[in-house]
Protein backbone atom coordinates (compact mmCIF):
# COMPACT_ATOMS: atom_id res chain seq x y z
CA UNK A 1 0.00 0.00 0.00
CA UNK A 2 2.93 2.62 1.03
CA UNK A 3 4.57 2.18 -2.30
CA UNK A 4 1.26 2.75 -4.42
CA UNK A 5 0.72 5.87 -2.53
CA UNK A 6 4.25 7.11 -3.13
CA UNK A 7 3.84 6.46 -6.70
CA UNK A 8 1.13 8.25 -6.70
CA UNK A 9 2.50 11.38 -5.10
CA UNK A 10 5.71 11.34 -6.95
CA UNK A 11 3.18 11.34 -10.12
CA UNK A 12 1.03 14.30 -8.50
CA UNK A 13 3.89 15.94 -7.43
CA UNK A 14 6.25 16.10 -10.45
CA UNK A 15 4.27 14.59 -13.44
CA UNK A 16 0.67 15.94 -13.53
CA UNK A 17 1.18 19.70 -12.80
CA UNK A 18 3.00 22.46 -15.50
CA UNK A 19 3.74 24.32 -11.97
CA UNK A 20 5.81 22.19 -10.22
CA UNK A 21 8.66 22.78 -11.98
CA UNK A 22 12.73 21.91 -11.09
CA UNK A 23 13.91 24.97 -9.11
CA UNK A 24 17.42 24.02 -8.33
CA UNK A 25 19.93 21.91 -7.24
CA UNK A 26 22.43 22.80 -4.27
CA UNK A 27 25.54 20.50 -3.07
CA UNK A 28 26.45 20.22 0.26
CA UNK A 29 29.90 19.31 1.49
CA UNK A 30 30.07 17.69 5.26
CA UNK A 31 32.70 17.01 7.78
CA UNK A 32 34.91 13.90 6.20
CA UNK A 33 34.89 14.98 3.00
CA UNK A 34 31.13 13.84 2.16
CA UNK A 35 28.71 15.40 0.35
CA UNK A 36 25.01 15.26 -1.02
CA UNK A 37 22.76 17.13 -3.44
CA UNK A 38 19.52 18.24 -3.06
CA UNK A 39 16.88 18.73 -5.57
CA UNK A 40 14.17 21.19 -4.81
CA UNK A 41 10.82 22.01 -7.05
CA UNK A 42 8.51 24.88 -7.21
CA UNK A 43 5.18 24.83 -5.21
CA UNK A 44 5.82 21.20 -3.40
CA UNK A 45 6.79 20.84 -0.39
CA UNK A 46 9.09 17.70 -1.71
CA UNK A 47 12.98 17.27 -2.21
CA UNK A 48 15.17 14.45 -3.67
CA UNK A 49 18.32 13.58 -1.16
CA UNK A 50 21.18 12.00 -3.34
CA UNK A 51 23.92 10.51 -0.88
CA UNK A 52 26.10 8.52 -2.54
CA UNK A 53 24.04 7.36 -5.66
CA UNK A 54 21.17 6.49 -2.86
CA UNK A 55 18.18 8.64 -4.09
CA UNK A 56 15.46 9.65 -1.23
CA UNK A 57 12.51 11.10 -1.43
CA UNK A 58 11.40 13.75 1.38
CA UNK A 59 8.38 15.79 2.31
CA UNK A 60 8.36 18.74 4.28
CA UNK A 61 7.67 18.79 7.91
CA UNK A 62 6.93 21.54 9.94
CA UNK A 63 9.63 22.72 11.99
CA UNK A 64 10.09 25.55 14.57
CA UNK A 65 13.50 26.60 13.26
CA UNK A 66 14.60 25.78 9.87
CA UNK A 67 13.20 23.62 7.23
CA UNK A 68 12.96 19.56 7.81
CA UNK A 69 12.34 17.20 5.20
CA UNK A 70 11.53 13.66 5.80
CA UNK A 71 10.70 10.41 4.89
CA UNK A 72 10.38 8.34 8.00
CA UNK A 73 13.59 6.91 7.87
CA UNK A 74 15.85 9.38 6.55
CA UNK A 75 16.00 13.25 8.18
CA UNK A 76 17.38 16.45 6.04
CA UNK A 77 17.75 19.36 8.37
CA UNK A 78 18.33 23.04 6.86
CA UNK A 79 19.41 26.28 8.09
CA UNK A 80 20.40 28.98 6.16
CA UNK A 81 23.82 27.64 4.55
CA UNK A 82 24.21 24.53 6.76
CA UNK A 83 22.66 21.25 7.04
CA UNK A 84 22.84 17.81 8.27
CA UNK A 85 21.33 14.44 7.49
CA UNK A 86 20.31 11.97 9.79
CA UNK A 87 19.27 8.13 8.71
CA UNK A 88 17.43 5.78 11.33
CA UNK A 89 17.74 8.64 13.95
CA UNK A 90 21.46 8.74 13.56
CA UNK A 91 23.26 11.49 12.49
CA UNK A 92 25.40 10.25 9.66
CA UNK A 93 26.33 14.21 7.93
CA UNK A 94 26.98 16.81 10.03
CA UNK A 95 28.31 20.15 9.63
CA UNK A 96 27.58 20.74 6.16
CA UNK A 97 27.54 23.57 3.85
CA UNK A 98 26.58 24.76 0.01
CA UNK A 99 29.43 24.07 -1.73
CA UNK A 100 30.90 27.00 -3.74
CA UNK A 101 30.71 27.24 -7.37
């Protein structure tokens, strides 16, 4: 049931509407030399999480200081500039930062 139903949002989300357009794509670079990139769209509250060729998909969470994105399992904090990931409660990137172009 839980993968029909993410189908189906991924196919709300990103296939059926002309306004939910790619906005961007930032890299972050973390303590230990690791890095992901996130992909964020226009008018969803969605991101993709790519950590090591692993691709996640997140919803937005409300959150009482900067923006969380979740998926149950996997955790995406943001700040401002920084961020940090956590997966099964553990935080696994930490002090992370846009990476310069």
């Amino acid at each position: 049931m839980s993968i029909a139903l993410l189908i189906l949002i991924l196919a709300i989300a990103l296939g059926c509407s002309h306004n939910k357009v790619f906005q961007s794509g930032i890299t972050y670079t973390c303590d230990e030399g690791k890095s992901f990139m996130v992909e964020f769209y226009e008018n969803v509250d969605i991101v993709f999480l790519t950590i090591s060729g692993r691709r996640f998909y997140l919803h937005r969470d409300p959150s009482a200081s900067g923006t969380k994105y979740h998926d149950g399992n996997v955790t995406l904090w943001i700040k401002g500039q920084s961020a940090f990931v956590e997966i099964g409660g553990q935080t696994e990137l930490k002090n992370c930062s846009v990476k310069s172009k």
